[in-house]
N, C-alpha and C. Protein backbone atom coordinates (compact mmCIF):
# COMPACT_ATOMS: atom_id res chain seq x y z
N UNK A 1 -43.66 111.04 64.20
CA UNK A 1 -43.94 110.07 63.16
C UNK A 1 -42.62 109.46 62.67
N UNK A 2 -42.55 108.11 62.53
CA UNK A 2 -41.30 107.42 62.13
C UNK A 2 -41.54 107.79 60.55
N UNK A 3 -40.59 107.92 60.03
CA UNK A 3 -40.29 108.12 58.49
C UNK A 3 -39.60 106.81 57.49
N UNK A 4 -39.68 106.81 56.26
CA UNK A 4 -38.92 105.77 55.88
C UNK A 4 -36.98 106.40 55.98
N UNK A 5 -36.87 107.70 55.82
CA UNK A 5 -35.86 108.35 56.13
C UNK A 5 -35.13 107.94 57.31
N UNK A 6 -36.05 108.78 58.36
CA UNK A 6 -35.48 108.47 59.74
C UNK A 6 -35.26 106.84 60.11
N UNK A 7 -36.32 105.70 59.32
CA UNK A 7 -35.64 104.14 59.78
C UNK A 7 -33.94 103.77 59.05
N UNK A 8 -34.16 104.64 57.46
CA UNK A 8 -32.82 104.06 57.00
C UNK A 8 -31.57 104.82 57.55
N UNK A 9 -32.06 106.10 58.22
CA UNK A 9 -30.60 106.59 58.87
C UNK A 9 -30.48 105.85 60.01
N UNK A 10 -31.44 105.26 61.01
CA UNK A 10 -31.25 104.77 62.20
C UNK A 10 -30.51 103.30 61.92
N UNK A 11 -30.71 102.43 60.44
CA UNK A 11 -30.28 101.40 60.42
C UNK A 11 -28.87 101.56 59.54
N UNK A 12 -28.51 102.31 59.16
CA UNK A 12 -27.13 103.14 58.89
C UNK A 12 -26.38 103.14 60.37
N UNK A 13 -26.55 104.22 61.08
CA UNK A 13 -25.73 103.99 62.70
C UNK A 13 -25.52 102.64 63.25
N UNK A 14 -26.80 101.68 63.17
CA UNK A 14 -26.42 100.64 63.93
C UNK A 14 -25.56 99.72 63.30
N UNK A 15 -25.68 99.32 62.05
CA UNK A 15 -24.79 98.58 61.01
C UNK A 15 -23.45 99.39 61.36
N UNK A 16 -23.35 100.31 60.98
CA UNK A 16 -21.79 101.21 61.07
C UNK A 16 -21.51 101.04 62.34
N UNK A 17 -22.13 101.22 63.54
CA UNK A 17 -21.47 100.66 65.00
C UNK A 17 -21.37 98.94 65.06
N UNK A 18 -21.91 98.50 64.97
CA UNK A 18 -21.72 96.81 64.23
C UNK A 18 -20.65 96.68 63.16
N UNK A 19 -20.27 96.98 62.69
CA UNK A 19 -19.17 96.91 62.01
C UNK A 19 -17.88 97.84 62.53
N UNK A 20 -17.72 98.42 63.28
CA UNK A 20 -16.64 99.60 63.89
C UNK A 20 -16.35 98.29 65.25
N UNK A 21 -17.65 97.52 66.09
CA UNK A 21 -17.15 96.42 66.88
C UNK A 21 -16.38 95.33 66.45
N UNK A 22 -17.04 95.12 65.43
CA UNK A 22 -16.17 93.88 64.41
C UNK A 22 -15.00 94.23 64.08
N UNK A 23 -14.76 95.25 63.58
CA UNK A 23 -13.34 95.57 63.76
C UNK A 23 -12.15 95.97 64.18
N UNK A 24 -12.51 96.49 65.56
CA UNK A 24 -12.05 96.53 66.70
C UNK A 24 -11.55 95.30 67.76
N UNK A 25 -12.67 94.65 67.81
CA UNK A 25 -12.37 93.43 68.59
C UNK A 25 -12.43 92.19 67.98
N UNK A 26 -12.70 91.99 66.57
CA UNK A 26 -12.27 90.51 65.43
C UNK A 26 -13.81 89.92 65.74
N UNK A 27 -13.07 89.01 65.30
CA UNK A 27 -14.13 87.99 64.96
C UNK A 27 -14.18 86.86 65.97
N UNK A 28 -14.92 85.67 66.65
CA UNK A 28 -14.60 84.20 67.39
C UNK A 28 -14.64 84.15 68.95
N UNK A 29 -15.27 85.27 69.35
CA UNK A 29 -15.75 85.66 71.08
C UNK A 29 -16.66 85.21 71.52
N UNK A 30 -17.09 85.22 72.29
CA UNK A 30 -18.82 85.29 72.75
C UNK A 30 -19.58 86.49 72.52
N UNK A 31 -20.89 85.96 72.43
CA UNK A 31 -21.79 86.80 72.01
C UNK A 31 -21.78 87.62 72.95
N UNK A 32 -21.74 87.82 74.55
CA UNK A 32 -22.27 88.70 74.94
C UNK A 32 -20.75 89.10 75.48
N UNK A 33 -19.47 89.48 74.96
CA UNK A 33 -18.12 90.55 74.48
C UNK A 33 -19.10 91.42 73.72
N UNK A 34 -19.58 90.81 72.04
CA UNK A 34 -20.13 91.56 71.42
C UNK A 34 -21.45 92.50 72.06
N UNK A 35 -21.92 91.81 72.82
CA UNK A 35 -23.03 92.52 73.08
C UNK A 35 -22.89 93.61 74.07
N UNK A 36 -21.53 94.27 74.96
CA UNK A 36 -21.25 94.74 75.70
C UNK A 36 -20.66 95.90 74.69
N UNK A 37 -19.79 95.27 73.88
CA UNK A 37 -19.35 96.37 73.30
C UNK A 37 -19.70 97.29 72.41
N UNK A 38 -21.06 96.43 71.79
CA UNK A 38 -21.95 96.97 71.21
C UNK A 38 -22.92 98.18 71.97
N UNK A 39 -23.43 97.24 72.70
CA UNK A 39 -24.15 98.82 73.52
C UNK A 39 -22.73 99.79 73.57
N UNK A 40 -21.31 99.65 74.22
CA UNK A 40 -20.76 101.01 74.13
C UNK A 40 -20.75 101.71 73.26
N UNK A 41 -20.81 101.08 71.97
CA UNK A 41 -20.70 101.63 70.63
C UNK A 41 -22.14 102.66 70.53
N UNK A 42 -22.91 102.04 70.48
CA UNK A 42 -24.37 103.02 70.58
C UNK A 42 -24.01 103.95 71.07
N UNK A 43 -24.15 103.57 72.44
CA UNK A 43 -23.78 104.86 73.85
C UNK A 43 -23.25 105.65 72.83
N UNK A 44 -21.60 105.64 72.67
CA UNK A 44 -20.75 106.86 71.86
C UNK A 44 -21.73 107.60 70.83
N UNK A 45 -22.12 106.91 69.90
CA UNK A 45 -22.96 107.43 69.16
C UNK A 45 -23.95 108.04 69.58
N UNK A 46 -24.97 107.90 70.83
CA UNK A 46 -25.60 109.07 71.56
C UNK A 46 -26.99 108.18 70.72
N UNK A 47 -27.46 106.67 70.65
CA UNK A 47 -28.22 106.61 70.28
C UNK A 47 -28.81 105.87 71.36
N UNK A 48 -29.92 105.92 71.32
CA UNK A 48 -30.85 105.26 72.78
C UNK A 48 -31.05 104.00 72.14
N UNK A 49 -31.32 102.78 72.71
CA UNK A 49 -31.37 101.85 72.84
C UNK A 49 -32.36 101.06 74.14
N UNK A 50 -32.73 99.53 73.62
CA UNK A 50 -32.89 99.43 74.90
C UNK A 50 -32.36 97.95 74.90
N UNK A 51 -32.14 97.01 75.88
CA UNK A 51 -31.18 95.63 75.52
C UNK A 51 -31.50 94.70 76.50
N UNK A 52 -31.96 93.40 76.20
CA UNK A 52 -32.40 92.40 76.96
C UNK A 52 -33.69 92.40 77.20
N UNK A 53 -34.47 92.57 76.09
CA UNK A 53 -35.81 93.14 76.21
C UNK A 53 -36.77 91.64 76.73
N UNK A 54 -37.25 91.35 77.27
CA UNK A 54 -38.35 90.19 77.47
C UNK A 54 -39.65 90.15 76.21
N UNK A 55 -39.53 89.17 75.62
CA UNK A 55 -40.53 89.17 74.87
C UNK A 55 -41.34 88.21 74.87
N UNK A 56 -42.44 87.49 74.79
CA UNK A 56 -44.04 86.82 75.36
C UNK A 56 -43.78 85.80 74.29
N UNK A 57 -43.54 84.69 74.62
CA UNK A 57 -43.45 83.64 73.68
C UNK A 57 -44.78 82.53 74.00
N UNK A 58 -45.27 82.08 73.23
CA UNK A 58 -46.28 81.08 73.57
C UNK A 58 -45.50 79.65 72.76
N UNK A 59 -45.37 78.41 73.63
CA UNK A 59 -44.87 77.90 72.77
C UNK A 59 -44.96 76.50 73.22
């Protein structure tokens, strides 16, 4: 069962790895620098993820 606990610690890690990239590698790159280094950041942290997800647009 997801908890309101377990969502605000999970959105704690990802903000804090989002911000540990930002400050590591600045600010004014391309998005997908950030998005590479971001998943490493997870990874370290040992949090699963999943990235480039396809999602069903009607439009």
């Amino acid at each position: 069962m997801i908890t309101q606990k377990y969502l605000d610690e999970l959105t704690y890690e990802v903000l804090g790895a989002s911000i540990e990239v930002h400050k590591i590698i600045g600010k004014g790159l391309l998005e997908n620098v950030y998005h590479e280094c971001l998943k490493e950041e997870l990874s370290q942290r040992k949090l699963n993820f999943f990235t480039e997800m396809r999602v069903p647009i009607i439009y």
